[in-house]
C-alpha atoms as a PDB file:
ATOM      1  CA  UNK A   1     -14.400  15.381 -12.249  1.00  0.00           C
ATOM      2  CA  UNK A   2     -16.011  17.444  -9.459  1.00  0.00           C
ATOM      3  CA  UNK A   3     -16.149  15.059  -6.570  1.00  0.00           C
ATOM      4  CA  UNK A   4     -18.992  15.863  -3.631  1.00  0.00           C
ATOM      5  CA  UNK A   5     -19.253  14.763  -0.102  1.00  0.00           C
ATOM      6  CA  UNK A   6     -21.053  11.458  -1.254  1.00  0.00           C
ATOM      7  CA  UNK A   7     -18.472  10.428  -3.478  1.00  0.00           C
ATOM      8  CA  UNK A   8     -16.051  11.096  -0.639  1.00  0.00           C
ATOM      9  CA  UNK A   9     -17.615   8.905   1.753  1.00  0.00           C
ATOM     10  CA  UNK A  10     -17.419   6.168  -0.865  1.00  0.00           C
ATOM     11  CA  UNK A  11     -13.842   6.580  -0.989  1.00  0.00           C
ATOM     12  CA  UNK A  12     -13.148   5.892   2.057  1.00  0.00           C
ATOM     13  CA  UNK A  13     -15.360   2.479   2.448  1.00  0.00           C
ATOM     14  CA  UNK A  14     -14.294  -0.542   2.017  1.00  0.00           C
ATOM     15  CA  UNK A  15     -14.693  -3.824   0.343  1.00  0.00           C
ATOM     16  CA  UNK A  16     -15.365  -6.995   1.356  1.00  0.00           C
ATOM     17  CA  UNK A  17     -15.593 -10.154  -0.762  1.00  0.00           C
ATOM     18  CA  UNK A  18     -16.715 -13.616   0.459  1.00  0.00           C
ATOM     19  CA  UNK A  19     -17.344 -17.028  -0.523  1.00  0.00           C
ATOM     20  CA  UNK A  20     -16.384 -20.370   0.250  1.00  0.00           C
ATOM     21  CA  UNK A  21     -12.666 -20.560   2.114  1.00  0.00           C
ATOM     22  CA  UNK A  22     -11.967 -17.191   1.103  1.00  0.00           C
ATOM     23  CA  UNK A  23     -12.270 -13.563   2.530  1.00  0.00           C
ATOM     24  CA  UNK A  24     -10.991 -10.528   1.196  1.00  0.00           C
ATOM     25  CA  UNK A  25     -10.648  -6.817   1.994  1.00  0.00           C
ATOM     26  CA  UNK A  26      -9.783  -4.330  -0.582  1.00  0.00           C
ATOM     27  CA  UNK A  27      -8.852  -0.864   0.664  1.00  0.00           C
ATOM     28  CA  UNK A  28      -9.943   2.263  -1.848  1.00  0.00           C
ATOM     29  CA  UNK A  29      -8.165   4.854   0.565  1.00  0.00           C
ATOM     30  CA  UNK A  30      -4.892   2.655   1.017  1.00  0.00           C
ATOM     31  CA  UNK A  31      -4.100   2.812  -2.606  1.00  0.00           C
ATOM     32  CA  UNK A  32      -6.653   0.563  -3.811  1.00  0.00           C
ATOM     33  CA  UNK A  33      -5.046  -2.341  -1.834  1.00  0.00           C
ATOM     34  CA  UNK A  34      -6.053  -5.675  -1.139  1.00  0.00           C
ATOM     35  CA  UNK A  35      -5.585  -5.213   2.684  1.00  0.00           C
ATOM     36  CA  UNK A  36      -6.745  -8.530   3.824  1.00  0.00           C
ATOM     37  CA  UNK A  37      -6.464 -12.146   2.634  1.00  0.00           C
ATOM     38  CA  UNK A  38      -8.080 -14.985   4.504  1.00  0.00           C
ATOM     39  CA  UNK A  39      -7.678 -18.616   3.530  1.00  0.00           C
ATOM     40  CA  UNK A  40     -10.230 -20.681   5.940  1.00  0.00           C
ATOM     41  CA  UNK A  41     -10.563 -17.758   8.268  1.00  0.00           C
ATOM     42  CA  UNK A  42      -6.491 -17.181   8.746  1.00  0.00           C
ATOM     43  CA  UNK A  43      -4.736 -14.115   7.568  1.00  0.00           C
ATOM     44  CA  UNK A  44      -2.126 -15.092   5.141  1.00  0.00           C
ATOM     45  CA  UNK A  45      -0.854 -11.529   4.670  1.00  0.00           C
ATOM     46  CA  UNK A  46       1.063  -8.978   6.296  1.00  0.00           C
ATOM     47  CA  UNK A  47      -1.579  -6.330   7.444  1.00  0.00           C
ATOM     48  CA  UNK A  48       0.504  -4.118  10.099  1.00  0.00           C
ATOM     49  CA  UNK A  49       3.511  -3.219   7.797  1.00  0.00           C
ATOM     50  CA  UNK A  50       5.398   0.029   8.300  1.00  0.00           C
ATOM     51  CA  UNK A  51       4.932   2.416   5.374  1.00  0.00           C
ATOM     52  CA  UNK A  52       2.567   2.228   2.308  1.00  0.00           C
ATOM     53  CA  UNK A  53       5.279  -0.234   1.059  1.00  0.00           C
ATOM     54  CA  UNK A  54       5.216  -3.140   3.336  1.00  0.00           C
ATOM     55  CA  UNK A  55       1.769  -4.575   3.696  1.00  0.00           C
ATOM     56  CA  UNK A  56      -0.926  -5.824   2.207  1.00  0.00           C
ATOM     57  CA  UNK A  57      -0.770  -6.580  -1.524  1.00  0.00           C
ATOM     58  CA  UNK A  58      -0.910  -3.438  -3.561  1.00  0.00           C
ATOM     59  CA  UNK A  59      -0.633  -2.006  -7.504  1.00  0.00           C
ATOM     60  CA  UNK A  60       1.994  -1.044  -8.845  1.00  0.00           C
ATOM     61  CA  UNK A  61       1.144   1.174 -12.035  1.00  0.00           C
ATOM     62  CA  UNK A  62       2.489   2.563 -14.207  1.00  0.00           C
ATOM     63  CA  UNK A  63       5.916   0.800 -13.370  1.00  0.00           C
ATOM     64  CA  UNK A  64       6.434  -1.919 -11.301  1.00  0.00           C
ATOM     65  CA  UNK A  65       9.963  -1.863  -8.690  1.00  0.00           C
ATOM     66  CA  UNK A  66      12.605   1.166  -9.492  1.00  0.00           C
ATOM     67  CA  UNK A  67      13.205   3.526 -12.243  1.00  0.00           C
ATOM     68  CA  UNK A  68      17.110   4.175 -12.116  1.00  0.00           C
ATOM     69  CA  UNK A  69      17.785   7.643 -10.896  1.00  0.00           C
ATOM     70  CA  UNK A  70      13.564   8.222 -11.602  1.00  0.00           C
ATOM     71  CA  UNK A  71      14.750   9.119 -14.723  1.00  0.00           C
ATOM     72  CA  UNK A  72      13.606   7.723 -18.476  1.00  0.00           C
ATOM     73  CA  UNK A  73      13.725   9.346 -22.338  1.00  0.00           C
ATOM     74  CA  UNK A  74      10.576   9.965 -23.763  1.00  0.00           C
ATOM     75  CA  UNK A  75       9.633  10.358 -26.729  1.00  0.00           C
ATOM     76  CA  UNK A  76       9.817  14.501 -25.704  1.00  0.00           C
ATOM     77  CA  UNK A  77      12.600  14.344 -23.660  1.00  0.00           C
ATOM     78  CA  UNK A  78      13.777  13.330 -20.302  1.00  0.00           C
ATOM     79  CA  UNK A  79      10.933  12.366 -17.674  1.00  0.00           C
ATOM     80  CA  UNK A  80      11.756  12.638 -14.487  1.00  0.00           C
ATOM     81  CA  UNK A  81       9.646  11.028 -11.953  1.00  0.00           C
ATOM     82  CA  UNK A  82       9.245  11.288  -8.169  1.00  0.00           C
ATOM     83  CA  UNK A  83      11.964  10.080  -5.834  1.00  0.00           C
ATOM     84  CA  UNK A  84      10.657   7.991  -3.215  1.00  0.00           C
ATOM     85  CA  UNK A  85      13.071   5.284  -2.753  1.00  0.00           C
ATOM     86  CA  UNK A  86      15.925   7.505  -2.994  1.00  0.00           C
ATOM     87  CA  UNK A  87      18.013   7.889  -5.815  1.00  0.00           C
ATOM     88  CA  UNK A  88      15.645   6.070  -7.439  1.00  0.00           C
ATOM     89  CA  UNK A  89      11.411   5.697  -8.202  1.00  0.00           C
ATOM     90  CA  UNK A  90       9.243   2.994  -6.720  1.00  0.00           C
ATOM     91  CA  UNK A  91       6.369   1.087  -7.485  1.00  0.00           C
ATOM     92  CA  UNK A  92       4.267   3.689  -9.331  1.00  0.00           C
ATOM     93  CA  UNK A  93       1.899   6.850  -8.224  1.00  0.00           C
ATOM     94  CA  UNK A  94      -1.256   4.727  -7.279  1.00  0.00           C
ATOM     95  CA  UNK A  95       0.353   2.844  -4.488  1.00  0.00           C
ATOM     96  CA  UNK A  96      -0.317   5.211  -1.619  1.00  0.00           C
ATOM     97  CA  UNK A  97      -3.324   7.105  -3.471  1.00  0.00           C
ATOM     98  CA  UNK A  98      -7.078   7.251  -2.956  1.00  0.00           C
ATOM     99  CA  UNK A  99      -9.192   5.403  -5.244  1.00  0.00           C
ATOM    100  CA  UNK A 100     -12.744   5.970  -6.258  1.00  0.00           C
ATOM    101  CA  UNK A 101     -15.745   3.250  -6.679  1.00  0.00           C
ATOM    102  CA  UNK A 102     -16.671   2.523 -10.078  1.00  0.00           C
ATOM    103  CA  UNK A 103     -19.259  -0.278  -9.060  1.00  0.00           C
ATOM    104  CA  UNK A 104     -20.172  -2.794  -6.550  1.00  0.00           C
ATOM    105  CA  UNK A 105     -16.720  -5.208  -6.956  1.00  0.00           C
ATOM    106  CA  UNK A 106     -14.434  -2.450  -9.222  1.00  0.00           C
ATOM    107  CA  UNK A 107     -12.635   1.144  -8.473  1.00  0.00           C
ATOM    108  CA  UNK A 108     -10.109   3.509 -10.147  1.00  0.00           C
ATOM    109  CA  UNK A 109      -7.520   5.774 -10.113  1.00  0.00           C
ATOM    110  CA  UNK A 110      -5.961   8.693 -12.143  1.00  0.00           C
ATOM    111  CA  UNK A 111      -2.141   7.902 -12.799  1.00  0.00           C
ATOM    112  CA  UNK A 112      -1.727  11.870 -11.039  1.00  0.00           C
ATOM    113  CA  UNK A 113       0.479  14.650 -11.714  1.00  0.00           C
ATOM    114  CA  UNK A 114       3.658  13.012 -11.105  1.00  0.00           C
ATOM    115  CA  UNK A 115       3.295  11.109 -14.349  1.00  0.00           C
ATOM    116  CA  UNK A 116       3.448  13.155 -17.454  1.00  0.00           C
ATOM    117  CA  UNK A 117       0.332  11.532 -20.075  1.00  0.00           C
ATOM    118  CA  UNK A 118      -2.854  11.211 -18.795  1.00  0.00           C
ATOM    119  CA  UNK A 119      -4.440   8.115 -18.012  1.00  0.00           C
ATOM    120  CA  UNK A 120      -6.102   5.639 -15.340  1.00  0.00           C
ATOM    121  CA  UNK A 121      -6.082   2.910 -13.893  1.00  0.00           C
ATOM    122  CA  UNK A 122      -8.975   0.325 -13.304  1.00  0.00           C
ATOM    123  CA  UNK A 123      -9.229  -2.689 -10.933  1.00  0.00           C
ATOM    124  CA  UNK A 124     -12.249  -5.077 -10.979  1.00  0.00           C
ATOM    125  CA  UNK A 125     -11.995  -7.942  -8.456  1.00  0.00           C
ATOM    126  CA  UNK A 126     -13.937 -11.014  -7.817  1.00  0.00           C
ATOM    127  CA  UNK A 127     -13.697 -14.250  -5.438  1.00  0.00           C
ATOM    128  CA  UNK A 128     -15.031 -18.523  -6.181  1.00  0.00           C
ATOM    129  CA  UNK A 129     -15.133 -20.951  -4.086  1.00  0.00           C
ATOM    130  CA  UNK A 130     -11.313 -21.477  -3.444  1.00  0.00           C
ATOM    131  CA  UNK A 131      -9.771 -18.627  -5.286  1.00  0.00           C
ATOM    132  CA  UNK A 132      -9.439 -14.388  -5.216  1.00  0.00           C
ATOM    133  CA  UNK A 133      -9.020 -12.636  -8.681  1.00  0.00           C
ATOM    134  CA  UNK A 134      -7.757  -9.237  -9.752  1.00  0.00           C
ATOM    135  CA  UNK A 135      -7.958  -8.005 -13.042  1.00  0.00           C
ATOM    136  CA  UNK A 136      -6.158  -4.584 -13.947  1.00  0.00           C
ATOM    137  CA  UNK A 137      -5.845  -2.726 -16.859  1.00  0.00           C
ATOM    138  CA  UNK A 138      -4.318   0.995 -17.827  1.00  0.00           C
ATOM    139  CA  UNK A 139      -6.116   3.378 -19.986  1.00  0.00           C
ATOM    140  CA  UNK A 140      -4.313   6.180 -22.057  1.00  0.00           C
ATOM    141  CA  UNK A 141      -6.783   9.718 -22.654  1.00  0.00           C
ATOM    142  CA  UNK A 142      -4.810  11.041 -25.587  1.00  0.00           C
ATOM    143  CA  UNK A 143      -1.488   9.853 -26.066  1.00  0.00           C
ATOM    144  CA  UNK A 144       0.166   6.509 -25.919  1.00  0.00           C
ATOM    145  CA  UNK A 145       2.699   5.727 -23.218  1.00  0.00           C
ATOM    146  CA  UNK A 146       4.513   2.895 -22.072  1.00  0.00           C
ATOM    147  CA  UNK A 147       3.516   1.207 -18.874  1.00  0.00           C
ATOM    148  CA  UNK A 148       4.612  -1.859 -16.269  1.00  0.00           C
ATOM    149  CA  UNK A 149       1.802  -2.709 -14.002  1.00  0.00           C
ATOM    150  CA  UNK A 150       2.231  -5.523 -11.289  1.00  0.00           C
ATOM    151  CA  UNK A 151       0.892  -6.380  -7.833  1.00  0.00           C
ATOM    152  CA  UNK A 152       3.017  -6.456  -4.493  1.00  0.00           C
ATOM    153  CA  UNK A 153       1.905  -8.935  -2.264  1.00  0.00           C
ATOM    154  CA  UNK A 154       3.371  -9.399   1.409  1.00  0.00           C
ATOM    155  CA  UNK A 155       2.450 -12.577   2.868  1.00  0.00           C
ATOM    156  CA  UNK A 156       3.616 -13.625   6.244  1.00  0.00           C
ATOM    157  CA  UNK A 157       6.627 -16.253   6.906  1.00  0.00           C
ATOM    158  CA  UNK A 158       4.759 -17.944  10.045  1.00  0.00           C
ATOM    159  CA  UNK A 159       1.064 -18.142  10.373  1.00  0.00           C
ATOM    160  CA  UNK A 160      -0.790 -18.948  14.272  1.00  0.00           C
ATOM    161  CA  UNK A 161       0.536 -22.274  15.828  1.00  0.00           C
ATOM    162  CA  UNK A 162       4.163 -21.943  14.289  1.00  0.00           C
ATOM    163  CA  UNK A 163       3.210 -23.017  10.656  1.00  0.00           C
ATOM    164  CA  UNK A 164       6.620 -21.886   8.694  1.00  0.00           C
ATOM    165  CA  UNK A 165       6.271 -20.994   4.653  1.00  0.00           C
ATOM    166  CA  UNK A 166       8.437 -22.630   2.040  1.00  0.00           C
ATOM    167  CA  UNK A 167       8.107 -21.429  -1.426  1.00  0.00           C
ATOM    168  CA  UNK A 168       8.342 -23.111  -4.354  1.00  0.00           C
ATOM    169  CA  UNK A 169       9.566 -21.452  -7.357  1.00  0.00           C
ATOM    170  CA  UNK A 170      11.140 -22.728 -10.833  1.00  0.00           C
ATOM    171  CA  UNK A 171      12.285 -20.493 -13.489  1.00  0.00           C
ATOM    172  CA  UNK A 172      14.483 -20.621 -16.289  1.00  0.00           C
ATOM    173  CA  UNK A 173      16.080 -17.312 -16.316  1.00  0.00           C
ATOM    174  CA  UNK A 174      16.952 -14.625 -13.688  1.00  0.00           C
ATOM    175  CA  UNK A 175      18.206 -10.883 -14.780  1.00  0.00           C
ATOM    176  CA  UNK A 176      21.579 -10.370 -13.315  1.00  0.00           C
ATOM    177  CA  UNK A 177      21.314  -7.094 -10.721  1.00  0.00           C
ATOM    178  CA  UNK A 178      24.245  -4.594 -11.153  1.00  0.00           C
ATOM    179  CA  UNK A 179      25.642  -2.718  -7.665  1.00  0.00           C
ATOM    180  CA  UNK A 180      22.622  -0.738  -7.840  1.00  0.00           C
ATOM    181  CA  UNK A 181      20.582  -4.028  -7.167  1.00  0.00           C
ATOM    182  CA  UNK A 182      18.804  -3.216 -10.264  1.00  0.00           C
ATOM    183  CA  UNK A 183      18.590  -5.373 -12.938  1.00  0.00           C
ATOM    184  CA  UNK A 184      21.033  -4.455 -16.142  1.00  0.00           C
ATOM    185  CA  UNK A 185      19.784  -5.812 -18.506  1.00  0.00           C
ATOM    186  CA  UNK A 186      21.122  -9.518 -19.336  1.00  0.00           C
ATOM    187  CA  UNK A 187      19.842 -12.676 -18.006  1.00  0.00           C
ATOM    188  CA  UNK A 188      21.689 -15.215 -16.559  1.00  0.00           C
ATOM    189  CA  UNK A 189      20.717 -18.784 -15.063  1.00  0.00           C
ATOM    190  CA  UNK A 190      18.881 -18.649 -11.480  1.00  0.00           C
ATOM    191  CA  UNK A 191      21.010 -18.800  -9.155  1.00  0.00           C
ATOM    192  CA  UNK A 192      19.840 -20.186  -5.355  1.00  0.00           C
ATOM    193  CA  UNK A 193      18.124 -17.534  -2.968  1.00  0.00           C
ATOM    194  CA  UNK A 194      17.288 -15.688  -0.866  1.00  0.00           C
ATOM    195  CA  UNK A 195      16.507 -13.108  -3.769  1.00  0.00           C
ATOM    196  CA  UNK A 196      15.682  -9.703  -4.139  1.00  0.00           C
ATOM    197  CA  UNK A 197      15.488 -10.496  -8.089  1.00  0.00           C
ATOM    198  CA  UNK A 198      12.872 -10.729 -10.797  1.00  0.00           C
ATOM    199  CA  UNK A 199      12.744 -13.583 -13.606  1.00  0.00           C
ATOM    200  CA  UNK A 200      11.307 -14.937 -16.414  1.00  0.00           C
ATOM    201  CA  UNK A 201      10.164 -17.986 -18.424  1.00  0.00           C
ATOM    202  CA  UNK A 202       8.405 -19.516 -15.070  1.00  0.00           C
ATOM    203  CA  UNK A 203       8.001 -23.221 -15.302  1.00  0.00           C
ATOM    204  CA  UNK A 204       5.317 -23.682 -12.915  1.00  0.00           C
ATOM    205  CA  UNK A 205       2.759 -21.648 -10.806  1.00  0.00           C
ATOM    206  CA  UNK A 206       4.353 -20.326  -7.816  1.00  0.00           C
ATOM    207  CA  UNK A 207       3.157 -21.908  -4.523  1.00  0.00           C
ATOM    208  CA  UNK A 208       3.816 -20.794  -0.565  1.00  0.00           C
ATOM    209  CA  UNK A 209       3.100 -23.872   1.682  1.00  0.00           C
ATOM    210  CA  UNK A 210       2.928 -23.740   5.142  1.00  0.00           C
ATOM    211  CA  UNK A 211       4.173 -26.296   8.131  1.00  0.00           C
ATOM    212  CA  UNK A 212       0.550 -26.084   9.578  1.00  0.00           C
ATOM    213  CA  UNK A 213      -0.907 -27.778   5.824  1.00  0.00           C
ATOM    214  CA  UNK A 214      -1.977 -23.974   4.306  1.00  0.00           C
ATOM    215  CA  UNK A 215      -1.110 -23.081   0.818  1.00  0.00           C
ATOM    216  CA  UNK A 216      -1.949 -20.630  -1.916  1.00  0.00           C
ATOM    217  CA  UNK A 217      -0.801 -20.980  -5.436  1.00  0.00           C
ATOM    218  CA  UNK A 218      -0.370 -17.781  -8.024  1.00  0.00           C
ATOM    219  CA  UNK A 219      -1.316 -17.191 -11.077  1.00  0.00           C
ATOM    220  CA  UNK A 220      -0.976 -14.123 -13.837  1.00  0.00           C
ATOM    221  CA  UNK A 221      -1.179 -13.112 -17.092  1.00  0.00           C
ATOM    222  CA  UNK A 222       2.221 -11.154 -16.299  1.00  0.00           C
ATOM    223  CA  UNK A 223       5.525 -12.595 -18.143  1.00  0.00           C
ATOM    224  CA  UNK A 224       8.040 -11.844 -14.772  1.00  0.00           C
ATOM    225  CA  UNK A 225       7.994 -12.231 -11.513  1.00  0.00           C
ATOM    226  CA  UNK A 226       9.917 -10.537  -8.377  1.00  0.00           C
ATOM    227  CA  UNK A 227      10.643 -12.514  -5.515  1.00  0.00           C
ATOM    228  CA  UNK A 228      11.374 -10.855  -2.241  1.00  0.00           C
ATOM    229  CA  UNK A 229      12.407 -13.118   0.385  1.00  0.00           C
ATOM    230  CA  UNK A 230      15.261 -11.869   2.379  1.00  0.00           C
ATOM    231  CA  UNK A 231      12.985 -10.206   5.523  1.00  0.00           C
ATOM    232  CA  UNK A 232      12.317 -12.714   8.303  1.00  0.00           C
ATOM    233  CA  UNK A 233       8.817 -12.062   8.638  1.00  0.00           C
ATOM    234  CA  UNK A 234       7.485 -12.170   5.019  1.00  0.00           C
ATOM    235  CA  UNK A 235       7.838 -13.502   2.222  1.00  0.00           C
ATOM    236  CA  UNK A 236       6.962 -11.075  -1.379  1.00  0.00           C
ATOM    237  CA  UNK A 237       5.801 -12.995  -4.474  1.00  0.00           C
ATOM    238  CA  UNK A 238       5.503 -10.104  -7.267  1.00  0.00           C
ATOM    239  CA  UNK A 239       3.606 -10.396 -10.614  1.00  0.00           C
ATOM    240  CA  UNK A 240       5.135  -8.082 -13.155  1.00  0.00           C
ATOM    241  CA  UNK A 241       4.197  -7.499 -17.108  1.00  0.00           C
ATOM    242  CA  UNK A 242       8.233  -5.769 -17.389  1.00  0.00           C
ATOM    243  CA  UNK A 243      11.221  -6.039 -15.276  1.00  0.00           C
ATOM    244  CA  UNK A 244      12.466  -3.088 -13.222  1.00  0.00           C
ATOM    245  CA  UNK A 245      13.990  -0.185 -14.453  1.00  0.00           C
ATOM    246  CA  UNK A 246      11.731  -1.338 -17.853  1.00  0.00           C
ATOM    247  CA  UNK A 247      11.624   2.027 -19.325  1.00  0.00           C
ATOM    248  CA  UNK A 248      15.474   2.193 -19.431  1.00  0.00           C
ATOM    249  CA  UNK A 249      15.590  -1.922 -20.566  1.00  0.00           C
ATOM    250  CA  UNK A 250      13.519  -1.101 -23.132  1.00  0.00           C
ATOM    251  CA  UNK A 251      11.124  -3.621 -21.714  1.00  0.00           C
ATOM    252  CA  UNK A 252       7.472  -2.098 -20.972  1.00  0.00           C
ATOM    253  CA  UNK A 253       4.115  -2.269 -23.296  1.00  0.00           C
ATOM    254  CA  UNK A 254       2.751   0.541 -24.165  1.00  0.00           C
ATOM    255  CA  UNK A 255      -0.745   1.875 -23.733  1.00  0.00           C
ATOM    256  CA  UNK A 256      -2.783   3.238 -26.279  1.00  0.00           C
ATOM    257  CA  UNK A 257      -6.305   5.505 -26.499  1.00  0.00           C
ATOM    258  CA  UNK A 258      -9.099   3.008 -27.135  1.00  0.00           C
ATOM    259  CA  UNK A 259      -6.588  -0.045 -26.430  1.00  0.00           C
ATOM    260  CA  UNK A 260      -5.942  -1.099 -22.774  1.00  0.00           C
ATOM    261  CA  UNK A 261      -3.236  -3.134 -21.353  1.00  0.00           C
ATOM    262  CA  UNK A 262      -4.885  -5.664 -18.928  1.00  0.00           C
ATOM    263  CA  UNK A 263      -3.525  -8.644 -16.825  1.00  0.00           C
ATOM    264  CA  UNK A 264      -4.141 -10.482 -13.944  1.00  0.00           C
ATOM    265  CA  UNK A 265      -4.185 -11.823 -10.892  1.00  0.00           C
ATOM    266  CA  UNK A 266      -5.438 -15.136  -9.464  1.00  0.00           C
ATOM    267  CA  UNK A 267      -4.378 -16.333  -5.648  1.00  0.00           C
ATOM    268  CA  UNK A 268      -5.835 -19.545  -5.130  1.00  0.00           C
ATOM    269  CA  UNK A 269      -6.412 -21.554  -1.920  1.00  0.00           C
ATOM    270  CA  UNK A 270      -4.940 -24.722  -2.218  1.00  0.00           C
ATOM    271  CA  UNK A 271      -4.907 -25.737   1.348  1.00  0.00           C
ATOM    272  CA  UNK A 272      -3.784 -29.837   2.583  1.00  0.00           C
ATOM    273  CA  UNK A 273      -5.329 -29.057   6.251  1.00  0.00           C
ATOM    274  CA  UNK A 274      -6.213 -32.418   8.422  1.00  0.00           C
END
């Protein structure tokens, strides 16, 4: 697609949703990220981070966390992928690339020359009265291919006036992490945090509360979840529809021409303020 000054321009803008307690800023040339999240007018989320990595909350298509080695069989042969978490892949090709307006509230992005089928990816967002949705799917051109997709939010440990996060989270099975750090396969009972681990067969929404009376709850149509809470300033919350390292665990869906693979997103203010 031949792309003109116009279309260029477009890129770059950004988006802003509003209504009721909830603002949101979704970046086209910052990977298609939502950059900003306010809840009543306060920032709940990292926005400064260092890297493409460590802010915001961004997509991760067509895998989600590391590909051992950034290497998987296809069904022609090895694929190697980029290595940009040395040895290993991270989060995707989309991440840290420009996307494109496909209307008003949605955008898009081509899955690049890294990854070896063609393909896209398409976000559509929206916001209520107490709540921000995302809604992604993955589109194959020709040939099928398997696929992770999952969203990497960053939201900050301590908001203004000292208000301190504690996050609740309940599930029944955690997938043990060889030296690597990388999960290998087997899953094992939780075991107490912090975590850099992803798990399954969640037994309640996820919810951050804060000492100042903020809180969000999450929601998804993805089956595991990532949590990220060693660093002392934020606290990472990850939707996934496969574990990492998937293609290797045998463990993503797979895309097909004509038939999409689509989840979701939902971060809903559920605030206690006085």
């Amino acid at each position: 697609m031949q792309q003109g000054p116009a279309s260029t321009r477009m890129r770059v803008r950004k988006m802003k949703l509003s209504r009721g307690s909830i603002e949101a800023v979704i970046d086209p040339a910052a990977g298609g990220r939502l950059a900003s999240l306010r809840l009543d007018g306060e920032e709940v989320l990292v926005v400064n981070g260092e890297g493409a990595t460590e802010w915001g909350c961004y997509p991760m298509v067509p895998w989600a966390g590391r590909v051992r080695n950034g290497q998987f069989m296809g069904a022609g042969g090895r694929v190697q992928l980029p290595i940009n978490c040395p040895p290993h892949a991270l989060h995707g090709t989309v991440f840290d690339a420009p996307w494109e307006f496909t209307g008003p509230r949605s955008l898009r992005s081509d899955l690049g020359r890294h990854w070896p089928w063609a393909g896209e990816v398409r976000s559509s967002f929206g916001v209520t009265e107490d709540s921000f949705e995302w809604r992604m799917e993955v589109r194959a051109d020709c040939e099928a291919f398997p696929v992770v997709l999952g969203w990497h939010p960053w939201f900050r440990r301590s908001l203004s006036g000292g208000g301190r996060v504690t996050l609740d989270f309940e599930a029944t099975e955690m997938y043990r992490r060889d030296r690597d750090g990388i999960p290998a396969g087997d899953r094992i009972r939780p075991t107490p945090g912090p975590w850099d681990d992803c798990f399954a067969g969640l037994t309640a929404p996820p919810r951050l509360t804060w000492s100042c009376g903020r809180a969000l709850q999450l929601e998804s149509s993805c089956s595991h979840w990532v949590v990220y809470d060693q660093p002392s300033h934020a606290v990472c919350v990850e939707p996934q529809s496969g574990p990492p390292d998937a293609f290797n665990l045998g463990e993503a869906q797979w895309v097909e021409p004509g038939v999409p693979v689509v989840h979701t997103l939902r971060i809903q203010n559920v605030s206690s303020l006085p």
